[in-house]
Protein backbone atom coordinates (compact mmCIF):
# COMPACT_ATOMS: atom_id res chain seq x y z
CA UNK A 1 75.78 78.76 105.01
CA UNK A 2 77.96 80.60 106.96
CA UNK A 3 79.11 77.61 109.09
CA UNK A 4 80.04 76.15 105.84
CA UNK A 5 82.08 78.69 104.84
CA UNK A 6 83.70 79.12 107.76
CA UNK A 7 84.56 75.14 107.69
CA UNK A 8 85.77 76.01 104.31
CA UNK A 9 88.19 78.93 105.95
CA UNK A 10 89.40 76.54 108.44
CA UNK A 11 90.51 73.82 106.02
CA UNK A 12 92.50 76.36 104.48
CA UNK A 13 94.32 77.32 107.22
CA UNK A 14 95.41 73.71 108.23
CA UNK A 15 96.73 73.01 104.90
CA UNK A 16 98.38 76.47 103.30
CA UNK A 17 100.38 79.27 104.17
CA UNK A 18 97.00 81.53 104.44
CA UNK A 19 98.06 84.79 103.17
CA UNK A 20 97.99 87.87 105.07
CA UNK A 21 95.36 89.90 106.47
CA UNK A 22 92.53 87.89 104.74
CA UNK A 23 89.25 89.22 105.86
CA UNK A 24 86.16 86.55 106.42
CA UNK A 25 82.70 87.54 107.78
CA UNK A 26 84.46 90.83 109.02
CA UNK A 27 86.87 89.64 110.65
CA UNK A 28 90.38 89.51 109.59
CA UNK A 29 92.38 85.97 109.54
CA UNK A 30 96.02 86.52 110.37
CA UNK A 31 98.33 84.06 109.27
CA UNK A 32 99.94 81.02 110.84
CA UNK A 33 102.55 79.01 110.50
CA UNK A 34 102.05 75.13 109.90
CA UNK A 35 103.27 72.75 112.18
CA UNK A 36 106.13 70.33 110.78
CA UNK A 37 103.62 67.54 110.13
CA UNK A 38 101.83 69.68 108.11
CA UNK A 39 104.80 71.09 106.75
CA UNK A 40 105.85 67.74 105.40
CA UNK A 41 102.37 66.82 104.00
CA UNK A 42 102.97 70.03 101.80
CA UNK A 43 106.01 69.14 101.00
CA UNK A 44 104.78 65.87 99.23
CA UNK A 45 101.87 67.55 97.61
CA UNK A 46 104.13 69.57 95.75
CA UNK A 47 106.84 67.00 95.29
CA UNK A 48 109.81 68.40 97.31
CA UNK A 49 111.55 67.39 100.38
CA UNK A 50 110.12 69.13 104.14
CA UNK A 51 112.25 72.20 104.47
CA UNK A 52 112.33 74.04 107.68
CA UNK A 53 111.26 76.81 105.84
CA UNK A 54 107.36 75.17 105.80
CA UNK A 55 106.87 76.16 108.96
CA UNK A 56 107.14 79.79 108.41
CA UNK A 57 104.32 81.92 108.23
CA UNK A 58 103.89 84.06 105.35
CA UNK A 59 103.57 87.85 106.88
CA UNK A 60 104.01 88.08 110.55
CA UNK A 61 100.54 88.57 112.02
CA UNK A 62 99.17 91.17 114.52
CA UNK A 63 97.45 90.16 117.76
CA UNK A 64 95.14 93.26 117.32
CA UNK A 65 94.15 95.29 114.30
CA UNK A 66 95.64 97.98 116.17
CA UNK A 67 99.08 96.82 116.08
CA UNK A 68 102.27 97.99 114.75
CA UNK A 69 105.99 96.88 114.79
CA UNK A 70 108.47 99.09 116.18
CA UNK A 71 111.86 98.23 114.68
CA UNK A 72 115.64 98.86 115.54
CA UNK A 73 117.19 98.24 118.35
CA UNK A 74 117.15 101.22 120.35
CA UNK A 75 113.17 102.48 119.25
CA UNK A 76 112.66 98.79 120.56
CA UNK A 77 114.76 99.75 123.92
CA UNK A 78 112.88 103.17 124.36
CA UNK A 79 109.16 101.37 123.97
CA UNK A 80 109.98 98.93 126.69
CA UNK A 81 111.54 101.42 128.76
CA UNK A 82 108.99 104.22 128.32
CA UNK A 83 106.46 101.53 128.81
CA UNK A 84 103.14 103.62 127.61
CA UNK A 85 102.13 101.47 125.01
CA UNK A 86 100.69 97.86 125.33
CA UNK A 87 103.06 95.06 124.24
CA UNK A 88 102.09 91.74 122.75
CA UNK A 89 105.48 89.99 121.30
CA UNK A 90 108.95 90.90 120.78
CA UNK A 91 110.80 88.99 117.52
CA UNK A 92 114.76 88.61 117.22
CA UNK A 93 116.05 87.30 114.62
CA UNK A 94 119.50 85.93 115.19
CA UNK A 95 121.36 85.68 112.26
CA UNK A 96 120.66 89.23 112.16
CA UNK A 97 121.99 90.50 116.13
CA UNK A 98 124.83 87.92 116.08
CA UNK A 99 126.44 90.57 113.92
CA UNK A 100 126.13 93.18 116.44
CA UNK A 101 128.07 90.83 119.15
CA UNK A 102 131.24 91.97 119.76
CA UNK A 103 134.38 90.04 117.88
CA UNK A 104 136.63 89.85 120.79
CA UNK A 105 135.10 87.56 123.87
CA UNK A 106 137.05 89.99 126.33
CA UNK A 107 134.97 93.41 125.66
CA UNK A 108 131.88 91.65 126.50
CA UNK A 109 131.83 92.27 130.35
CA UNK A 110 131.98 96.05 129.83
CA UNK A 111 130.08 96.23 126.72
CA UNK A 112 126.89 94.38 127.63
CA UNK A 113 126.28 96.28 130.94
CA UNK A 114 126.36 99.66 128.88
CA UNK A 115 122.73 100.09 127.19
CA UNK A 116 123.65 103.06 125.12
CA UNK A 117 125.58 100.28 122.97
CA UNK A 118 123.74 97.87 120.89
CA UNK A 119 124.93 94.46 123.17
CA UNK A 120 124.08 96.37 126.28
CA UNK A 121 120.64 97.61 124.57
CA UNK A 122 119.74 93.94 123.43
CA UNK A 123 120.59 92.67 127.65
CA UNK A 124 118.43 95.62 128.56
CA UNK A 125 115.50 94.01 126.03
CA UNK A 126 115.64 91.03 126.97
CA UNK A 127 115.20 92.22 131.14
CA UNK A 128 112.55 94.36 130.14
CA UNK A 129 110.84 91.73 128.15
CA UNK A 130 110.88 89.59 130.72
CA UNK A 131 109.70 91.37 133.02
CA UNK A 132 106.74 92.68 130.88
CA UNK A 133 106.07 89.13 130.74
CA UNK A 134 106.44 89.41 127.20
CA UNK A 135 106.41 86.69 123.99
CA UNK A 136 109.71 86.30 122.98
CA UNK A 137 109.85 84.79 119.62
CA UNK A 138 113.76 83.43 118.61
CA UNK A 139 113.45 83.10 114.46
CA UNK A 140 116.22 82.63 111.83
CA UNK A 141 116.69 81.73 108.04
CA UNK A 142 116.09 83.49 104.92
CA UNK A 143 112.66 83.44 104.77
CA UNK A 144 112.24 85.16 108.15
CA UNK A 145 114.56 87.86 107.14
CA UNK A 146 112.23 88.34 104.33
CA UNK A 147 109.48 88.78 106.50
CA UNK A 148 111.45 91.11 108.76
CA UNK A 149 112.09 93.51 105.78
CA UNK A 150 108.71 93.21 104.49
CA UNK A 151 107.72 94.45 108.44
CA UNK A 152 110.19 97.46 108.13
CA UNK A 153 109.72 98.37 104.35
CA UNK A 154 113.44 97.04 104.24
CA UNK A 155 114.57 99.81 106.88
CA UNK A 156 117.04 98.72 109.50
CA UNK A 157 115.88 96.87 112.51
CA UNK A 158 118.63 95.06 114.01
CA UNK A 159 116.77 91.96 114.32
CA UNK A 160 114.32 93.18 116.20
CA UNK A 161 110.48 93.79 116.23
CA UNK A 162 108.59 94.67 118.72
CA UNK A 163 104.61 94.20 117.99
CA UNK A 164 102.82 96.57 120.27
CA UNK A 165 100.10 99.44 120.85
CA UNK A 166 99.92 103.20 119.14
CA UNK A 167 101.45 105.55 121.07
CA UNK A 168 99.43 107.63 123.08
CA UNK A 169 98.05 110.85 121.68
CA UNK A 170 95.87 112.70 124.01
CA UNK A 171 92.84 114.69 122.34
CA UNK A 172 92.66 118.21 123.55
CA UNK A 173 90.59 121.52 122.76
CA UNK A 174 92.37 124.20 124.73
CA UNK A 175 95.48 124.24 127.48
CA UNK A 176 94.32 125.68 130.64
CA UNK A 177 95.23 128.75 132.54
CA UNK A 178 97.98 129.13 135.04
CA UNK A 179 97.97 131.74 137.84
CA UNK A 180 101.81 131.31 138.62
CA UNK A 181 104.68 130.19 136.95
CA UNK A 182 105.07 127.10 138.76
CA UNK A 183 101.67 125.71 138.70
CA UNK A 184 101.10 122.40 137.09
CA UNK A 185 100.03 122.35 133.23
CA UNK A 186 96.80 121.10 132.62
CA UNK A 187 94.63 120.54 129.24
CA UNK A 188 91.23 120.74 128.48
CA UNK A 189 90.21 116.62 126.93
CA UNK A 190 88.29 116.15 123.84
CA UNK A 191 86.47 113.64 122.40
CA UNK A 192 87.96 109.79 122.26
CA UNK A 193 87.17 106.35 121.20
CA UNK A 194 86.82 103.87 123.71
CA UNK A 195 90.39 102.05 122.29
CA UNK A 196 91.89 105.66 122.60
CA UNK A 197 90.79 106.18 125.98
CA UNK A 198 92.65 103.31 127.30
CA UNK A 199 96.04 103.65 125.50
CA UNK A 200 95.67 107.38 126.89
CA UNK A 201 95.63 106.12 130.60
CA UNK A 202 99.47 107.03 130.65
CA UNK A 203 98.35 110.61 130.94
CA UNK A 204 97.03 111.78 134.22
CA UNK A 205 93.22 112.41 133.34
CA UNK A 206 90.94 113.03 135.42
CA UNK A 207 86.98 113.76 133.57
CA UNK A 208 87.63 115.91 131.33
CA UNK A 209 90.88 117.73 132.40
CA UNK A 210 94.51 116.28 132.33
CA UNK A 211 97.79 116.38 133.75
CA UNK A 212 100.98 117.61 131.87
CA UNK A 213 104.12 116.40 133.56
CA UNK A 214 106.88 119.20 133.11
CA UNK A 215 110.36 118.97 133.47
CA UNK A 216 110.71 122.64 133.85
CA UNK A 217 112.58 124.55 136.73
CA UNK A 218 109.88 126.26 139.31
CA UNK A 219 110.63 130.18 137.33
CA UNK A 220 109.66 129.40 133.86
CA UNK A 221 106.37 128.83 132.90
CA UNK A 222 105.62 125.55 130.14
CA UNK A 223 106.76 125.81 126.61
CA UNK A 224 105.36 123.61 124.03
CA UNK A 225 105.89 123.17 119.84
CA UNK A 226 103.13 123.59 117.52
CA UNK A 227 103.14 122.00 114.18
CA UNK A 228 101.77 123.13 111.51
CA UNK A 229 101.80 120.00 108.86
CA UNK A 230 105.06 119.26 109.38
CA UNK A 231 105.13 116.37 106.97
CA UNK A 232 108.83 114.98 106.76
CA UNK A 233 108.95 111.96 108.85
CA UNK A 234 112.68 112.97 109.66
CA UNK A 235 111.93 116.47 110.45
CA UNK A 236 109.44 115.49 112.67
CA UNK A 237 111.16 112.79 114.35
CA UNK A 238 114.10 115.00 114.72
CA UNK A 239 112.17 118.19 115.81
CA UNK A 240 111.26 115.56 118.81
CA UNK A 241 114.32 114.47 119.61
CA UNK A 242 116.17 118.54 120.09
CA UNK A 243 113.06 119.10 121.93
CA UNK A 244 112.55 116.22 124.56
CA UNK A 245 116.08 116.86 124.94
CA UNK A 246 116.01 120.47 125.76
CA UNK A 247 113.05 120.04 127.56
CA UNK A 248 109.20 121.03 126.08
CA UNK A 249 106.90 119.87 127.82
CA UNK A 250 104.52 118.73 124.75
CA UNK A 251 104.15 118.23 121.29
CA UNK A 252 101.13 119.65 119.81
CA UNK A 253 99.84 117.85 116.60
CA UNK A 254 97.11 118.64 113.98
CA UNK A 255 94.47 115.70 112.59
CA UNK A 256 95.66 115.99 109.43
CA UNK A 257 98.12 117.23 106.90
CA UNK A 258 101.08 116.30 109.48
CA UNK A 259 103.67 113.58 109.37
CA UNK A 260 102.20 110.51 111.57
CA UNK A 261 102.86 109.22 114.53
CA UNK A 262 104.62 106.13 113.37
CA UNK A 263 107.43 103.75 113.93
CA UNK A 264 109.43 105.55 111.19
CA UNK A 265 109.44 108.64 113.20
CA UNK A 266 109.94 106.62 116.49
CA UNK A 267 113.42 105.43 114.60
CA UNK A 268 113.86 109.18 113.64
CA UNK A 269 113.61 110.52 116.97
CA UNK A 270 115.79 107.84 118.43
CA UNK A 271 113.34 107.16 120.67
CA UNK A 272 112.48 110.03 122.19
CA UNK A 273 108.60 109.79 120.72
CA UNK A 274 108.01 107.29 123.12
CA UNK A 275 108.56 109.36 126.05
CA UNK A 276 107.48 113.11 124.59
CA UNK A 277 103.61 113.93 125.41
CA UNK A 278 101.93 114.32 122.40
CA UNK A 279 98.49 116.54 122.17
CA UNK A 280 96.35 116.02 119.24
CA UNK A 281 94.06 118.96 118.11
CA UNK A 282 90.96 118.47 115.84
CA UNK A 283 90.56 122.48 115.13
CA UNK A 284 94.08 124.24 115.29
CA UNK A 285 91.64 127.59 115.31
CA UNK A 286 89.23 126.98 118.29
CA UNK A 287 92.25 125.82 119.95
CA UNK A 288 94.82 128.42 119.61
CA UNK A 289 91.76 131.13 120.43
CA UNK A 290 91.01 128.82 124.02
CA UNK A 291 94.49 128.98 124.89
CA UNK A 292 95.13 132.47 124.07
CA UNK A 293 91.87 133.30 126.51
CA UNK A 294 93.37 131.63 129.06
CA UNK A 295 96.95 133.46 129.00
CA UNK A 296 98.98 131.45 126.67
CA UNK A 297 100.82 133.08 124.17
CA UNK A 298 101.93 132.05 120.29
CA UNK A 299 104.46 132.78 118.61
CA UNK A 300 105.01 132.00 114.89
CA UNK A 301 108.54 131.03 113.52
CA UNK A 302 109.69 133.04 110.92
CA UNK A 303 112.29 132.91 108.44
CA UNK A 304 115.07 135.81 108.10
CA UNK A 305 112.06 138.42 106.41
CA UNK A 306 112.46 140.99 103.37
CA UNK A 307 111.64 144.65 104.42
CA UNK A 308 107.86 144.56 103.58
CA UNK A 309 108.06 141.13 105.64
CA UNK A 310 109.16 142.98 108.66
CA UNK A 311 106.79 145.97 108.40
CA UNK A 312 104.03 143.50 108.30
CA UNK A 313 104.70 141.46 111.09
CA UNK A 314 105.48 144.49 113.09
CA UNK A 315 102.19 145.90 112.36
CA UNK A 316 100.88 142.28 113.80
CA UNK A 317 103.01 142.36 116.56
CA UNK A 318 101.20 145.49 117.37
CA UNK A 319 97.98 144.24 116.66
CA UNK A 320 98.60 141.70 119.21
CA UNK A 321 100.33 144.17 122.07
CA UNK A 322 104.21 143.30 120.77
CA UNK A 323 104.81 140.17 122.27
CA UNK A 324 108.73 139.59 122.07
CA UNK A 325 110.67 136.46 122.66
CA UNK A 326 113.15 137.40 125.31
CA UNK A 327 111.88 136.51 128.88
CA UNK A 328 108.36 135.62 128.18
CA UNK A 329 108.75 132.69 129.78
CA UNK A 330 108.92 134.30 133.02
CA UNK A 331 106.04 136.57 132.24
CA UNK A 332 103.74 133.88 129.87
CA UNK A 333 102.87 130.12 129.24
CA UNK A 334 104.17 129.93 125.52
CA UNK A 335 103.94 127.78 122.58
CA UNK A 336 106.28 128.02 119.66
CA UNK A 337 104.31 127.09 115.99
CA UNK A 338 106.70 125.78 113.59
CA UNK A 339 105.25 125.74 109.70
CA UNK A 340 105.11 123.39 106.58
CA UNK A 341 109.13 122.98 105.31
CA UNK A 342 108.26 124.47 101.92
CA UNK A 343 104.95 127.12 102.74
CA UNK A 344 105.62 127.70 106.08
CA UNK A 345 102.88 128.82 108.60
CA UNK A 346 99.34 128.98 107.13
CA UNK A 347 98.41 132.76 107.00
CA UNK A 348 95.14 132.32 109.40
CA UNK A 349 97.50 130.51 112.20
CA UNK A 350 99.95 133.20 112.15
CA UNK A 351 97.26 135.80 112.48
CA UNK A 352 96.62 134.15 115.37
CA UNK A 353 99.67 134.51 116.78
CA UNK A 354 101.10 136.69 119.42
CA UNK A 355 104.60 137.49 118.14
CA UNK A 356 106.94 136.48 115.52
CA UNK A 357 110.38 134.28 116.68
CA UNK A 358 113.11 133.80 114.01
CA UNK A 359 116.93 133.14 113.33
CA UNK A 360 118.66 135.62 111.62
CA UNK A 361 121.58 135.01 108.99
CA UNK A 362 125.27 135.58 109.66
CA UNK A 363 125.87 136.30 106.06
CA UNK A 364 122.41 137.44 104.62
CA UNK A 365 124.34 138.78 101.29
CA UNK A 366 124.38 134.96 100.38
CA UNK A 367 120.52 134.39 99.01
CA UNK A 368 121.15 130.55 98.39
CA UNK A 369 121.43 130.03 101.67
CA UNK A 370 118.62 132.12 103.19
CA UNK A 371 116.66 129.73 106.02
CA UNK A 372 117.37 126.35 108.22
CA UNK A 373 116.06 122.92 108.27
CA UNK A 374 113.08 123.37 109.79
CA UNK A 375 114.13 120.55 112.87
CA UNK A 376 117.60 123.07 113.62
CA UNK A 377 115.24 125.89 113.62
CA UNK A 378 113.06 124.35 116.19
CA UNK A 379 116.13 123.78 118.38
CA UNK A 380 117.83 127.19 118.52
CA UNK A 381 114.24 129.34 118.80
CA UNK A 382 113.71 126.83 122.06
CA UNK A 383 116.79 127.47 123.34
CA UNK A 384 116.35 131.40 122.56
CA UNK A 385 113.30 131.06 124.70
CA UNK A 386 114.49 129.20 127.35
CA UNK A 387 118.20 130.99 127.90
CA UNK A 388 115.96 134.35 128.17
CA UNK A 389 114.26 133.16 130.92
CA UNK A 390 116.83 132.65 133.70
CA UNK A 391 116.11 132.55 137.12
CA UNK A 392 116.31 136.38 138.47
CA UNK A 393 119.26 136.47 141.27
């Protein structure tokens, strides 16, 4: 019976544009396109000349179940560069990067050896590609395009997509202890799948334990964002961005309630997801009571307070021996928690924490402008943290 039916799948696939994702004795059944002799046979069972369209599948399929499609032509740059995921095929459709060649044949030179503009980028693709060894699929027409924007949710990609592997996101329970300020940083490993375990090879891990690399100076000690179901994908992908930029040394993520690690927020970060270490926490209160035992320190980001706001977090900040933001870097291994853009930090997380770290307003006697984008506040409280903690001379 089974043989049958799988005959029956079979016969299916040689003469229709299977649809997508079609799942037969648990597995799933990607689609394909038809070949131009099969192509043409369609065409005369529905009475209409071959088109070249016929031999165009009818959703781009993935080569695992695992698979996404990173889009745009610099997210696509920064995953082959990076190079921590697993890559299967790389798309380009050219109707749509012939519009980002230059107009005048005399800029090219110049222009395509620079990779930080979008001819350069697509030379830089292509090298990488190659030498990944990569599937490079050349595609045009309308009905491509379609697909492409079905791909992207009709974002813009450029004319690229780039099938490949999650990012990495390393389980932890608790970040370890340092003795000294320039120690490396290492993380206690939790639980993983067998699939996560190998996409997680990137990190340095070694039984249960795992390397950190830090891009910190020898003085300071690591500094690292906590988010508290940050659920924008633009926030987060922007809260990313300031801080691989300035310099964190990870990203700490809940399980749930917090915007995914996905290609949109790959786009929103310009990239810089691909590179940041990500640490993925199952229970945000086991974790944050580890760390503390082992001499990291937490402080919750706060919005400009009322009066009874201030008394209470000063009574905390007692509670938890005063912990201020100047020059605890040079003292403590810290970890900045940033909250939900609407509730903030969940009360039992900022009980947790050590001190309080917040931007006051210039002009506090305007209410309707009382608190900052939660990805500009993320920015200037990691600069605060780091510009207090200069080298002593």
């Amino acid at each position: 019976m089974a043989q049958s039916n799988m005959n029956a799948v079979t016969k299916l696939l040689e003469t229709n544009a299977l649809s997508p994702n079609i799942t037969f004795l648990g597995q799933m059944v990607g689609a394909r396109a038809l070949t131009p002799s099969e192509g043409r046979a369609r065409g005369r069972r529905e009475g209409r000349p071959f088109s070249s369209e016929d031999t165009v599948p009818t959703s781009i399929a993935y080569t695992t179940a695992s698979s996404e499609f990173i889009y745009g032509t610099f997210s696509v740059l920064a995953a082959l560069n990076a190079g921590r995921r697993k890559v299967y095929k790389l798309y380009r459709l050219n109707s749509e990067r012939e519009e980002e060649e230059p107009t005048k044949q005399t800029a090219v030179g110049d222009r395509r050896r620079d990779s930080t503009n979008p001819t350069g980028a697509l030379v830089a693709i292509e090298r990488l590609a190659k030498n990944a060894r990569l599937v490079i699929k050349d595609v045009s027409g309308p009905h491509w395009t379609r697909l492409f924007s079905k791909a992207t949710d009709s974002r813009p990609h450029n004319g690229l997509l780039l099938e490949a592997s999650p990012l990495p996101q390393l389980p932890v329970t608790s970040l370890s202890a340092l003795e000294q300020a320039i120690d490396d940083v290492h993380v206690t490993v939790g639980w993983t799948s067998e699939e996560a375990r190998e996409l997680n090879k990137v990190f340095d891990v070694h039984g249960n334990v795992a390397k950190i690399a830090s891009p910190r100076p020898a003085h300071r000690y690591p500094f690292m964002l906590f988010l508290d179901r940050i659920t924008d994908t633009g926030n987060f992908g922007a809260i990313v961005r300031s801080a691989w930029f300035l310099g964190v040394d990870a990203i700490i993520l809940l399980e749930h309630g917090t915007a995914p690690v996905s290609t949109r927020a790959v786009k929103a970060s310009a990239g810089a997801l691909e590179y940041m270490p990500i640490l993925h926490v199952k229970n945000e209160r086991e974790f944050i009571k580890a760390s503390r035992k082992n001499g990291w320190k937490f402080f919750a980001a706060d919005a400009p307070e009322s009066a009874a706001d201030l008394r209470r977090n000063a009574a905390r900040d007692v509670h938890h021996h005063g912990v201020g933001v100047e020059g605890a870097l040079l003292k403590h291994p810290c970890v900045l928690i940033l909250g939900n853009e609407e509730t903030g930090i969940r009360d039992f997380v900022q009980d947790l924490a050590d001190g309080v770290a917040g931007v006051s307003s210039a002009r506090p006697e305007v209410g309707d402008i009382d608190s900052l984008n939660v990805s500009v506040a993320a920015a200037l409280l990691t600069q605060r943290f780091f510009d207090t903690a200069q080298a002593k001379t």
